[in-house]
C-alpha atoms as a PDB file:
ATOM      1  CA  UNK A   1      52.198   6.714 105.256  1.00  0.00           C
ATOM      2  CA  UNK A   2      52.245  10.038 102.935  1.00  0.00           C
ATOM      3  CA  UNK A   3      54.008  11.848 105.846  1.00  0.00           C
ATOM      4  CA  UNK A   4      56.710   8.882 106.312  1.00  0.00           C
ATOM      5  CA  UNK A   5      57.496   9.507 102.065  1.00  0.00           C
ATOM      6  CA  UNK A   6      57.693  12.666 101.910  1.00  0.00           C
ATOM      7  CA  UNK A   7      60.495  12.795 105.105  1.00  0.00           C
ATOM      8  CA  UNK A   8      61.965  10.142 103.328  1.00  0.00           C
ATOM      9  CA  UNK A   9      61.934  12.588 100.152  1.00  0.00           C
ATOM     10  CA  UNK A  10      62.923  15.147 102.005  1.00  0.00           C
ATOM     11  CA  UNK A  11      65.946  13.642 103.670  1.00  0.00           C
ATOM     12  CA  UNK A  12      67.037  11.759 100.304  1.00  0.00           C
ATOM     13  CA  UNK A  13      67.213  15.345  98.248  1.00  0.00           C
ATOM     14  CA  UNK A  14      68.606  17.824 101.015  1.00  0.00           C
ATOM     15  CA  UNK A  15      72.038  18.308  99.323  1.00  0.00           C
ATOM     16  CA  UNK A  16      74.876  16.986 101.029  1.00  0.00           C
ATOM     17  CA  UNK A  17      76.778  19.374 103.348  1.00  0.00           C
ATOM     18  CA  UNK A  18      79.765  21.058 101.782  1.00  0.00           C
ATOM     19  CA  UNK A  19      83.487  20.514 103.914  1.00  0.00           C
ATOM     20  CA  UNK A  20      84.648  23.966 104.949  1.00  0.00           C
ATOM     21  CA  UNK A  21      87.459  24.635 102.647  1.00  0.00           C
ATOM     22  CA  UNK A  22      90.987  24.181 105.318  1.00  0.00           C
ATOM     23  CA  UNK A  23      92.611  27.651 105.311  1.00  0.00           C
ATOM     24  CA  UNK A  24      95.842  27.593 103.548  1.00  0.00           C
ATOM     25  CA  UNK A  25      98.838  27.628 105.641  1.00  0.00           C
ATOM     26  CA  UNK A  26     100.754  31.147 105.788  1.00  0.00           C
ATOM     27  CA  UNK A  27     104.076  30.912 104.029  1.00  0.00           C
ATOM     28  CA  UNK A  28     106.465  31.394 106.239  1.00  0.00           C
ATOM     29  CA  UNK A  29     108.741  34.215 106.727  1.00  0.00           C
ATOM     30  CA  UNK A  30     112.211  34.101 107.019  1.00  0.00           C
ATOM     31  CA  UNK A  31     113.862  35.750 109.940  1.00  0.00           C
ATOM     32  CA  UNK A  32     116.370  37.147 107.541  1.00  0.00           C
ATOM     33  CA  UNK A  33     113.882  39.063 106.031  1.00  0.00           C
ATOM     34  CA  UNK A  34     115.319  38.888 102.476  1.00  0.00           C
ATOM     35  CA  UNK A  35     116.498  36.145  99.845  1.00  0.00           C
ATOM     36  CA  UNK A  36     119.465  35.123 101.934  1.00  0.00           C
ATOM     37  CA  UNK A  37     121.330  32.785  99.238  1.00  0.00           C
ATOM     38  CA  UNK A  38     120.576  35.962  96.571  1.00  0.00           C
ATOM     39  CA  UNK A  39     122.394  38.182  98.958  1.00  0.00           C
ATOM     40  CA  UNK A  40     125.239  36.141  99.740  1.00  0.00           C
ATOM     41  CA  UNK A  41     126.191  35.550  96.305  1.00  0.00           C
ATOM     42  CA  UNK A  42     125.952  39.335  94.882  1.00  0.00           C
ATOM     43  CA  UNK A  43     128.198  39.988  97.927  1.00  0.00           C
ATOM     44  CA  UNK A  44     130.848  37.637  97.100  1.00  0.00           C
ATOM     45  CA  UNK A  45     130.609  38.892  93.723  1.00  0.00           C
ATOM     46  CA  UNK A  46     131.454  42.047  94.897  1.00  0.00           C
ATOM     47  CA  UNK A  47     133.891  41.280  97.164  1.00  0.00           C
ATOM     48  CA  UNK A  48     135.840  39.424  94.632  1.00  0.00           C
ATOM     49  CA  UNK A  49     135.497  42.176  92.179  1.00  0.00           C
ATOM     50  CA  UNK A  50     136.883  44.440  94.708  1.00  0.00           C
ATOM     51  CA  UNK A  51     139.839  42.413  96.338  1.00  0.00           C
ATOM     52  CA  UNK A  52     140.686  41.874  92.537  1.00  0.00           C
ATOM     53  CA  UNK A  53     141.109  45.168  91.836  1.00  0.00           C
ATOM     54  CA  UNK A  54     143.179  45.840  95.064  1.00  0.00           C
ATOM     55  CA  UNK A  55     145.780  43.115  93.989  1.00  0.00           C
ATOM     56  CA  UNK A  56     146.032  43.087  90.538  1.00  0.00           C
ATOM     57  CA  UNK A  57     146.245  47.427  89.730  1.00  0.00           C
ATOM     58  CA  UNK A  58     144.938  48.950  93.049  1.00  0.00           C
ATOM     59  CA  UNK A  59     144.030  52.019  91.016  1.00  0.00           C
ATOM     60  CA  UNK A  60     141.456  50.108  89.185  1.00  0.00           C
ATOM     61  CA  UNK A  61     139.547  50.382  92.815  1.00  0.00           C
ATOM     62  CA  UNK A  62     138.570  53.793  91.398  1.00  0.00           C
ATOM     63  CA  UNK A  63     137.216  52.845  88.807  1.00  0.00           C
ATOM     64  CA  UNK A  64     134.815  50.423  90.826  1.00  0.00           C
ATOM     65  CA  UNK A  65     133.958  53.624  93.292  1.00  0.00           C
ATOM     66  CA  UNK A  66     133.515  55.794  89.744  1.00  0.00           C
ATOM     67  CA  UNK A  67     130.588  53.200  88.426  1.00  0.00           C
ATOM     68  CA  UNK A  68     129.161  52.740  91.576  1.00  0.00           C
ATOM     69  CA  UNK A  69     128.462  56.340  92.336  1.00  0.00           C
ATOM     70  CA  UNK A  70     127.030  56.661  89.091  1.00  0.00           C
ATOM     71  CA  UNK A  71     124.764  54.007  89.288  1.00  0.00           C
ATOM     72  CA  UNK A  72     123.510  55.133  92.924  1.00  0.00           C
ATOM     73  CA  UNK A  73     122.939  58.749  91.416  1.00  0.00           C
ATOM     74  CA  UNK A  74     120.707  57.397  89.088  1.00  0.00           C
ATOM     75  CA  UNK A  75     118.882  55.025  91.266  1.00  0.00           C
ATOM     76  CA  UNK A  76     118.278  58.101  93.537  1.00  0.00           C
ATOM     77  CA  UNK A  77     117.208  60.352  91.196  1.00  0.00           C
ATOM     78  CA  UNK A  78     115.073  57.744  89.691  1.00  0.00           C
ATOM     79  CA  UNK A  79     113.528  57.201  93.191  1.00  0.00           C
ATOM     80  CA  UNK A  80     112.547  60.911  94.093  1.00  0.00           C
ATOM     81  CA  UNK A  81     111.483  61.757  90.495  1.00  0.00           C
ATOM     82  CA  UNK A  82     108.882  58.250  91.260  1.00  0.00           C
ATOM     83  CA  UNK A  83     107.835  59.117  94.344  1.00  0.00           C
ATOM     84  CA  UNK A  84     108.031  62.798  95.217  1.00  0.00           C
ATOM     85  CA  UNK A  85     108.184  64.218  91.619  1.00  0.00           C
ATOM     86  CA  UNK A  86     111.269  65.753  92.403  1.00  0.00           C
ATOM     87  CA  UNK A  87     114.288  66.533  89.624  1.00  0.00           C
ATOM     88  CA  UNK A  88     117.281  66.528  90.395  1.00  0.00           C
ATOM     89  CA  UNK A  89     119.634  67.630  87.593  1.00  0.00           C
ATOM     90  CA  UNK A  90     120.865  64.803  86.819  1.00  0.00           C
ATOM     91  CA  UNK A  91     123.720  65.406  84.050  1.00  0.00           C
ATOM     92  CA  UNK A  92     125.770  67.566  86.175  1.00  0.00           C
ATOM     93  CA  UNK A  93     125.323  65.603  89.186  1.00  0.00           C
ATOM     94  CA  UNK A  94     126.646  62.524  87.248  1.00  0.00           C
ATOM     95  CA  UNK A  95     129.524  64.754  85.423  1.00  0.00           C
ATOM     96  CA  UNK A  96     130.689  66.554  87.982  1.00  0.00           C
ATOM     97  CA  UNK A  97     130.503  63.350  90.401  1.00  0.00           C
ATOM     98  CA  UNK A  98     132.816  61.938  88.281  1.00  0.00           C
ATOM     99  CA  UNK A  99     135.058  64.803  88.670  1.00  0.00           C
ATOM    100  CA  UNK A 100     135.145  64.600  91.939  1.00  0.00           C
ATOM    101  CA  UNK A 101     135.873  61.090  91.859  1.00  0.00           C
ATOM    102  CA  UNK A 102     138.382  61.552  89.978  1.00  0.00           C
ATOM    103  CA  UNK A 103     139.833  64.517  90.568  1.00  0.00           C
ATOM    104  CA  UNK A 104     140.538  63.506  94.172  1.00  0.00           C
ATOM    105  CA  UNK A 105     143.082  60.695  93.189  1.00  0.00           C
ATOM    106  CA  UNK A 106     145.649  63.550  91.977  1.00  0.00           C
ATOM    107  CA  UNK A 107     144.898  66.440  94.216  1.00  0.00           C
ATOM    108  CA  UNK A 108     142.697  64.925  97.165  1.00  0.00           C
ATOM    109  CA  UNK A 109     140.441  66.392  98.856  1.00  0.00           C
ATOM    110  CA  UNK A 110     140.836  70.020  97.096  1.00  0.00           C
ATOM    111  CA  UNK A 111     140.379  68.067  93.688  1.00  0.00           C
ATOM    112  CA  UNK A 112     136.678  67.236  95.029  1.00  0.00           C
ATOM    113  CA  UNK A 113     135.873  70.010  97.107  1.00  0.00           C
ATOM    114  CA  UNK A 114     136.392  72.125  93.933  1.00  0.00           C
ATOM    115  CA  UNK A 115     134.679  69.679  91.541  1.00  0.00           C
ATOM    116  CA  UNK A 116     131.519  69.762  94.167  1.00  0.00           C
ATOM    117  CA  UNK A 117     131.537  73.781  94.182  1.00  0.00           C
ATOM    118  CA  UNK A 118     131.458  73.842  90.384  1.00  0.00           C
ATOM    119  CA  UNK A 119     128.797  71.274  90.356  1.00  0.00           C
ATOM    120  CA  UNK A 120     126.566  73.046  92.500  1.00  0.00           C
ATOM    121  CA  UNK A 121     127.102  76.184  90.386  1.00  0.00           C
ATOM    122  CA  UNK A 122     126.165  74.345  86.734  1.00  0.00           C
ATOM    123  CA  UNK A 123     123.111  72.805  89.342  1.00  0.00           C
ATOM    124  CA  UNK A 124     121.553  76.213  89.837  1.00  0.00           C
ATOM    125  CA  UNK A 125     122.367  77.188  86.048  1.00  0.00           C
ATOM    126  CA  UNK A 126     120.971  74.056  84.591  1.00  0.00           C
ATOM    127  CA  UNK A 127     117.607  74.317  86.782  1.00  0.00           C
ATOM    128  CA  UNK A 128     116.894  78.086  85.669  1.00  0.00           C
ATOM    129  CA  UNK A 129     114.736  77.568  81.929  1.00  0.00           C
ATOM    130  CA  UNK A 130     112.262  75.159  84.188  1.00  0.00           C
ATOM    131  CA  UNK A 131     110.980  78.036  85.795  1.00  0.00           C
ATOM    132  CA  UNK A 132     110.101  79.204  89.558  1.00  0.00           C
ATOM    133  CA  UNK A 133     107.816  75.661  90.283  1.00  0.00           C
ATOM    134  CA  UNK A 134     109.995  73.717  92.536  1.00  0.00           C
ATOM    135  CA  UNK A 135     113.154  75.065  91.873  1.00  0.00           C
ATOM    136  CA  UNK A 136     114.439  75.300  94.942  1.00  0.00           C
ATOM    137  CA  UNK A 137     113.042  71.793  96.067  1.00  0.00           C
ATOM    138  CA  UNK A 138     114.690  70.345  92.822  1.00  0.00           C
ATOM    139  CA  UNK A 139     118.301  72.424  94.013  1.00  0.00           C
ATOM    140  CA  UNK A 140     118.017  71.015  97.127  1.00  0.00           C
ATOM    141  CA  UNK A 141     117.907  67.280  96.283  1.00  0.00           C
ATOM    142  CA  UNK A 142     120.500  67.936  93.384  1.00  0.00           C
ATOM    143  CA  UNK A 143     122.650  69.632  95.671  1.00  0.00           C
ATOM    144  CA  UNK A 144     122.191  66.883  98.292  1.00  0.00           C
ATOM    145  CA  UNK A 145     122.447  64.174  95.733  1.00  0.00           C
ATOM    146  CA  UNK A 146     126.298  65.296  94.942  1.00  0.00           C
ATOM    147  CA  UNK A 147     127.327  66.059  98.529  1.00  0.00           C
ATOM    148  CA  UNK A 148     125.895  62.373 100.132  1.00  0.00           C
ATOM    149  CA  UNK A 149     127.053  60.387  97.138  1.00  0.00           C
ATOM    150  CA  UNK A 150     130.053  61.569  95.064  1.00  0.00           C
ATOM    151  CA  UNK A 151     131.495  63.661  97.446  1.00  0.00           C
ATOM    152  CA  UNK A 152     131.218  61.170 100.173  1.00  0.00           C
ATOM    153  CA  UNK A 153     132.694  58.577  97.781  1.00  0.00           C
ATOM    154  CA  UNK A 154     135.691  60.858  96.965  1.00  0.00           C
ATOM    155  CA  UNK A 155     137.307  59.816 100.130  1.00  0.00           C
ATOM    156  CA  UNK A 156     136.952  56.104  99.435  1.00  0.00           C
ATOM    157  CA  UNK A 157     138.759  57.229  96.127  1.00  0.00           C
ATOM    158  CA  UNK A 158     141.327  59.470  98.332  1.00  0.00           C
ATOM    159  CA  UNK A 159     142.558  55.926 100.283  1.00  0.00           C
ATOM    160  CA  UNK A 160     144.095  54.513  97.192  1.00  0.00           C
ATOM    161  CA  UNK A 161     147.074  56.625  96.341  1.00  0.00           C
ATOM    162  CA  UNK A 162     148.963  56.087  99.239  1.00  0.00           C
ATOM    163  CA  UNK A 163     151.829  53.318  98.995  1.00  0.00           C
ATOM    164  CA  UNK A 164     149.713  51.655 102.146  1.00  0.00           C
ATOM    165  CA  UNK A 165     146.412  51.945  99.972  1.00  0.00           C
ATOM    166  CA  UNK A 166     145.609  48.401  99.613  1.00  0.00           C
ATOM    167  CA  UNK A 167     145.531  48.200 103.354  1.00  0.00           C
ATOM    168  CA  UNK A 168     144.069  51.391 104.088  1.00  0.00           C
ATOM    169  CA  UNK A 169     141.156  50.366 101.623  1.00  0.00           C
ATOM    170  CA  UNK A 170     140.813  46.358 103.320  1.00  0.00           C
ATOM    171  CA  UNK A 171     140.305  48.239 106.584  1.00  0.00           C
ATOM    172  CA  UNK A 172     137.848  50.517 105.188  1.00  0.00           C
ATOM    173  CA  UNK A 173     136.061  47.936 103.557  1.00  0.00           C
ATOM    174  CA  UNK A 174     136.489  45.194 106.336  1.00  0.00           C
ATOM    175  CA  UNK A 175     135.234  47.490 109.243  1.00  0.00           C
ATOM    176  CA  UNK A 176     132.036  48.347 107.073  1.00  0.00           C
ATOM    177  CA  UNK A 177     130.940  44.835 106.521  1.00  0.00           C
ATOM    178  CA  UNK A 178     132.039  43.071 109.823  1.00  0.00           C
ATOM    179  CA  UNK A 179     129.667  45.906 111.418  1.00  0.00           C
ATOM    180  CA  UNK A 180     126.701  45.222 108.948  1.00  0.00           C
ATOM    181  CA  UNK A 181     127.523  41.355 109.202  1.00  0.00           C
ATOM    182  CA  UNK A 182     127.666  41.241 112.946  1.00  0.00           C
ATOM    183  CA  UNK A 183     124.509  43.675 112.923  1.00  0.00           C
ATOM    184  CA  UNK A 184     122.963  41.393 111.378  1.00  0.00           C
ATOM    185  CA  UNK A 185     123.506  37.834 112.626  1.00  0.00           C
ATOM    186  CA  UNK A 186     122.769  39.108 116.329  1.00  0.00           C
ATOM    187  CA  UNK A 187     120.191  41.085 114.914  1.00  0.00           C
ATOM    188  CA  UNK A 188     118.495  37.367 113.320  1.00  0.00           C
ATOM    189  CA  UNK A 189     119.356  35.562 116.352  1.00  0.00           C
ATOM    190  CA  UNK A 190     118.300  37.583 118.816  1.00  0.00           C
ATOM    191  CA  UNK A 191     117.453  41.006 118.256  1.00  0.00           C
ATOM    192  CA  UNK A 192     114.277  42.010 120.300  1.00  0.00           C
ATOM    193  CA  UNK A 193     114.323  45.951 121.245  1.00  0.00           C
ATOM    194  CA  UNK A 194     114.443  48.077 118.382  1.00  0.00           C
ATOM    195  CA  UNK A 195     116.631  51.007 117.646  1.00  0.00           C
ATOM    196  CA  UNK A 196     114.260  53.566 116.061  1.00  0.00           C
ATOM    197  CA  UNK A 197     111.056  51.480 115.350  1.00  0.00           C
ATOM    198  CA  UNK A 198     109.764  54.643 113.647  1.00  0.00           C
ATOM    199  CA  UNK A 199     112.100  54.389 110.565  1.00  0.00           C
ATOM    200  CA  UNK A 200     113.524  50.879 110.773  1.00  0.00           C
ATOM    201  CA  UNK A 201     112.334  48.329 112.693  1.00  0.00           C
ATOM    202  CA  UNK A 202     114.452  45.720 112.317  1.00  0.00           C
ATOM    203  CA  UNK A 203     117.399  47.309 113.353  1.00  0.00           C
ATOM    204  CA  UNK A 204     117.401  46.148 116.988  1.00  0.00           C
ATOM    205  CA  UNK A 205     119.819  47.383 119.763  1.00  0.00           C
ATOM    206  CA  UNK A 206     121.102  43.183 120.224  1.00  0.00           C
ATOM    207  CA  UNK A 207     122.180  43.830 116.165  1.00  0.00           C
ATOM    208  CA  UNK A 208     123.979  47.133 117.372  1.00  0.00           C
ATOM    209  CA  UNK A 209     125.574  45.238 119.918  1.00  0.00           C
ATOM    210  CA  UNK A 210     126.803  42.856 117.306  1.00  0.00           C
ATOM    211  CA  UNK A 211     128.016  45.454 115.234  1.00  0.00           C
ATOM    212  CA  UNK A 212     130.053  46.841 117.921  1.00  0.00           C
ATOM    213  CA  UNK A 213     131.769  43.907 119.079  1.00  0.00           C
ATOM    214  CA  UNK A 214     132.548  42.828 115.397  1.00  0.00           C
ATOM    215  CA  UNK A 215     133.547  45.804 113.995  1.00  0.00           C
ATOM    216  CA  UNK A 216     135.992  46.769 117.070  1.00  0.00           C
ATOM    217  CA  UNK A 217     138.080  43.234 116.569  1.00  0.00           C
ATOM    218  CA  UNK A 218     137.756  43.825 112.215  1.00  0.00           C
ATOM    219  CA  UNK A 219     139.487  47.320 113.503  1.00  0.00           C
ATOM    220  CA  UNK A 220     141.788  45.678 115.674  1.00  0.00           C
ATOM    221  CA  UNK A 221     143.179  43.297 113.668  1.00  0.00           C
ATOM    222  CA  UNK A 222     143.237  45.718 109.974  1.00  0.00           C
ATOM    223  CA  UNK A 223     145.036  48.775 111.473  1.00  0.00           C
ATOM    224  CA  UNK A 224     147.482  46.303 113.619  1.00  0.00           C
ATOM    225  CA  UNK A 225     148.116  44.107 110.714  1.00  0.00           C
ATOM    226  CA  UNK A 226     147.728  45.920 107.471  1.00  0.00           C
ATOM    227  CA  UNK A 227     148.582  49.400 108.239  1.00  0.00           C
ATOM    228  CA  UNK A 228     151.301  50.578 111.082  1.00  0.00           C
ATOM    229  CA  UNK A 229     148.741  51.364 113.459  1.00  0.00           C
ATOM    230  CA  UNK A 230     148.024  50.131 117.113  1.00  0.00           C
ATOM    231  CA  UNK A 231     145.558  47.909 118.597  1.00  0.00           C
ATOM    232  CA  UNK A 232     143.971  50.721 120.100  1.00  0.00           C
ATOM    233  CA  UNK A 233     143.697  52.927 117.604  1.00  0.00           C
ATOM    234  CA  UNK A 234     141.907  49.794 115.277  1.00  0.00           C
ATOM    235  CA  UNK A 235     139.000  49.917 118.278  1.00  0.00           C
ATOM    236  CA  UNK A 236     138.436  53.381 117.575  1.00  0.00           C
ATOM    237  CA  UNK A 237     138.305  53.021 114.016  1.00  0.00           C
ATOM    238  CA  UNK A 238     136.303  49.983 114.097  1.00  0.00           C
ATOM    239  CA  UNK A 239     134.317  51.952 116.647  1.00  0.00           C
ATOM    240  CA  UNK A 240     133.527  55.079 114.456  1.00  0.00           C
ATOM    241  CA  UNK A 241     132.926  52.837 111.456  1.00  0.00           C
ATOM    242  CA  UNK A 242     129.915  51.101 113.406  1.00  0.00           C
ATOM    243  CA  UNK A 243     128.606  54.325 114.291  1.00  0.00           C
ATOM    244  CA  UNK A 244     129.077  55.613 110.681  1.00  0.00           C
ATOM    245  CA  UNK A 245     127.388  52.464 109.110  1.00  0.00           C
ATOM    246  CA  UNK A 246     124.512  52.617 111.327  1.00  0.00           C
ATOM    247  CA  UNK A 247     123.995  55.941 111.184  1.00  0.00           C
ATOM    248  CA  UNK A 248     124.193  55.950 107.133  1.00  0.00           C
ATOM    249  CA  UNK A 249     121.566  52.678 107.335  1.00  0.00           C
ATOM    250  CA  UNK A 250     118.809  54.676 109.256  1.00  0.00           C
ATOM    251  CA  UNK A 251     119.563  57.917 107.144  1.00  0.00           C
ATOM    252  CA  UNK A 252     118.699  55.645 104.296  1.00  0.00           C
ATOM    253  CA  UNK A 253     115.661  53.779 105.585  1.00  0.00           C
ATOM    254  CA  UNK A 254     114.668  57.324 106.706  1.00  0.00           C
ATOM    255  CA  UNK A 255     114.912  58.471 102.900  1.00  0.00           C
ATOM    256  CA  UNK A 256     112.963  55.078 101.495  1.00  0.00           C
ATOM    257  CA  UNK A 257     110.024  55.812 104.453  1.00  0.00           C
ATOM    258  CA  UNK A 258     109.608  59.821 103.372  1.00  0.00           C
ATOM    259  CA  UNK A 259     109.509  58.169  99.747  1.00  0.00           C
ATOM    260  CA  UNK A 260     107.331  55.115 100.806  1.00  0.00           C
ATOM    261  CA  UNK A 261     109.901  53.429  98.585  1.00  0.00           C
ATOM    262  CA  UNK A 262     111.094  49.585  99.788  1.00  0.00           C
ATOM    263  CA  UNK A 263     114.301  50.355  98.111  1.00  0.00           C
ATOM    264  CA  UNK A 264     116.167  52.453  95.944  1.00  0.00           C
ATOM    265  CA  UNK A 265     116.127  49.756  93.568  1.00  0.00           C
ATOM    266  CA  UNK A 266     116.556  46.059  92.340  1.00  0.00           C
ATOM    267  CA  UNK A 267     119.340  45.428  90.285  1.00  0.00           C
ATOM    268  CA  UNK A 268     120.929  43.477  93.187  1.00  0.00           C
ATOM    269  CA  UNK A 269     119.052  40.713  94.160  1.00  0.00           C
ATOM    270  CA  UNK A 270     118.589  40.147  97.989  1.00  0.00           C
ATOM    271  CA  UNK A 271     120.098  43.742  98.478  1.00  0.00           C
ATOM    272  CA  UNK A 272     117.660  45.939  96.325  1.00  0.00           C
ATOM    273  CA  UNK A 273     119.839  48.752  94.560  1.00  0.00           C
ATOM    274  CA  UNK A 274     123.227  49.397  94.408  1.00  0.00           C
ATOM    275  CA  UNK A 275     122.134  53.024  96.985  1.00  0.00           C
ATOM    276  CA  UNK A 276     121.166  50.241  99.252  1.00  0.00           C
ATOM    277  CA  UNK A 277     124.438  48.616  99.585  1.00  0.00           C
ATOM    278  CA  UNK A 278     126.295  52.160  99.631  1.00  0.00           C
ATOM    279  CA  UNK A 279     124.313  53.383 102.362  1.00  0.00           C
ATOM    280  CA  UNK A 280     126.581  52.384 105.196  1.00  0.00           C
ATOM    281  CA  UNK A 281     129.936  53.039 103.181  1.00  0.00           C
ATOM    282  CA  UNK A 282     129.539  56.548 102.082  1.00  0.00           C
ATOM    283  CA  UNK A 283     129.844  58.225 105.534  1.00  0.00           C
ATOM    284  CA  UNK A 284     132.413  55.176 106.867  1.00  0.00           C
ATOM    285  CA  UNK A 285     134.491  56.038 103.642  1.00  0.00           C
ATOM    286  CA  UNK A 286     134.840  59.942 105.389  1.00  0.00           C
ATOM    287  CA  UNK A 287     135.254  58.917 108.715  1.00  0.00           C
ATOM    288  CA  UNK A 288     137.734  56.279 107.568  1.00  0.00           C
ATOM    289  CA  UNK A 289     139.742  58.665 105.589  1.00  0.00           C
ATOM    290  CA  UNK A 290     139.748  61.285 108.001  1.00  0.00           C
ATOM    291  CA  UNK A 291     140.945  58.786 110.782  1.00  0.00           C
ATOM    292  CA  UNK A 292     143.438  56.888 109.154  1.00  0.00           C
ATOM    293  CA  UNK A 293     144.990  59.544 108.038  1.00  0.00           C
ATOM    294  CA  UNK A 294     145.881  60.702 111.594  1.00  0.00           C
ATOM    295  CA  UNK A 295     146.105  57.709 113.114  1.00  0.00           C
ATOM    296  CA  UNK A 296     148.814  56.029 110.299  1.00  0.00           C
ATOM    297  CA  UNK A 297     150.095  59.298 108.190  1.00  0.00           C
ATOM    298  CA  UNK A 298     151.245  58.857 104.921  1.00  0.00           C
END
């Protein structure tokens, strides 16, 4: 009878076993891999601010390049000094991009090859009371600061003047983001082999394929419409731009991953920093120059 209580004892004060707590479901991940609504807004934002500019006082364009640049100077300089301690001399890279901004809407392409020769000079001047330590690592990246972003933006600036401007700047513009835009719907819908998985995996040869096919019809259709240009010559611009584009979105990515940076920064949400919305146009707005101005001669 004592046995029979104390298993009844035993069984009325084992505690009660606990429920397994139920894993919480993984949030899922868009395909987009970013805040898609975000992103779509800032770029019609931008847009507008843009085609504004184009049809109100097309000069005024410029002054849109002009800010940018500066803004994308600082976010890079703010990025290397972050990450890789690096300092870049940041006044006359931000002066004398101006200058060359500038400077190229009166006198082209000699305005801003001159304003980038005297900005590398002030560069080497400005570095010298900081000593031997890094000096020439600090050169470098100042000297490559105003080569990839002012001077490359000075021929963005150097498609204005012209009486066809307006057009010549729509096609620029167009080209770039029907490649990026194409890239990246058939890069969300289907992309599934990847360019250069090493510095950015998402960029998939199916997204290249959509950049290709949209950017050769947004080439098409600008230079045959907009500018006095043929059909065929709009494929090889819209061609050269999707090359350009892609090629100035893995030398970016490629930047961010020496860094270990996500982006260059975050004052545009969904896109990160302005440097990571100028990526693609600042080697389109060279190629674009330099082919619409043999292709449709002022």
């Amino acid at each position: 009878m004592s046995q029979v209580s104390e298993e009844r004892e035993d069984r009325v004060d084992a505690p009660e076993p606990v429920p397994a707590e139920k894993p919480e479901p993984a949030k899922k991940v868009s395909r987009a891999g970013r805040n898609l609504p975000a992103a779509i807004g800032v770029g019609l934002l931008l847009g507008a601010a843009i085609i504004t500019s184009l049809l109100t006082v097309r000069f005024l364009f410029i002054g849109i390049i002009a800010i940018a640049i500066a803004v994308g100077t600082i976010e890079l300089a703010g990025a290397l000094k972050r990450a890789a301690g690096i300092r870049i001399a940041l006044v006359p890279v931000l002066v004398g991009g101006q200058a060359m901004i500038w400077l190229a809407w009166p006198y082209g392409r000699e305005g801003a090859l001159t304003a980038f020769v005297l900005t590398v000079l002030v560069c080497l001047l400005w570095r010298l009371p900081g000593g031997a330590d890094g000096y020439l690592r600090d050169i470098s990246a100042s000297v490559f600061a105003a080569a990839y972003i002012p001077l490359f933006g000075a021929f963005a600036a150097m498609l204005v003047p012209p009486e066809d401007g307006v057009g010549r700047v729509l096609a620029f513009m167009i080209g770039v983001v029907a490649s990026d835009t194409g890239g990246y719907i058939a890069g969300v819908l289907g992309g599934k082999h990847p360019m250069a998985p090493s510095i950015s995996p998402k960029k998939t040869w199916e997204g290249f394929a959509g950049s290709v096919v949209a950017g050769v019809v947004a080439g098409a259709l600008t230079l045959s419409l907009l500018l006095d240009g043929h059909a065929w010559q709009g494929v090889l611009f819209g061609a050269a731009i999707v090359c350009t584009a892609t090629l100035g979105d893995l030398v970016e990515s490629l930047i961010k991953r020496d860094l270990g940076v996500k982006d260059m920064g975050n004052m545009l949400p969904g896109h990160g920093g302005l440097m990571d919305r100028l990526d693609s146009l600042l080697p389109s707005a060279v190629v674009s120059w330099l082919l619409l101005s043999a292709f449709v001669p002022v």
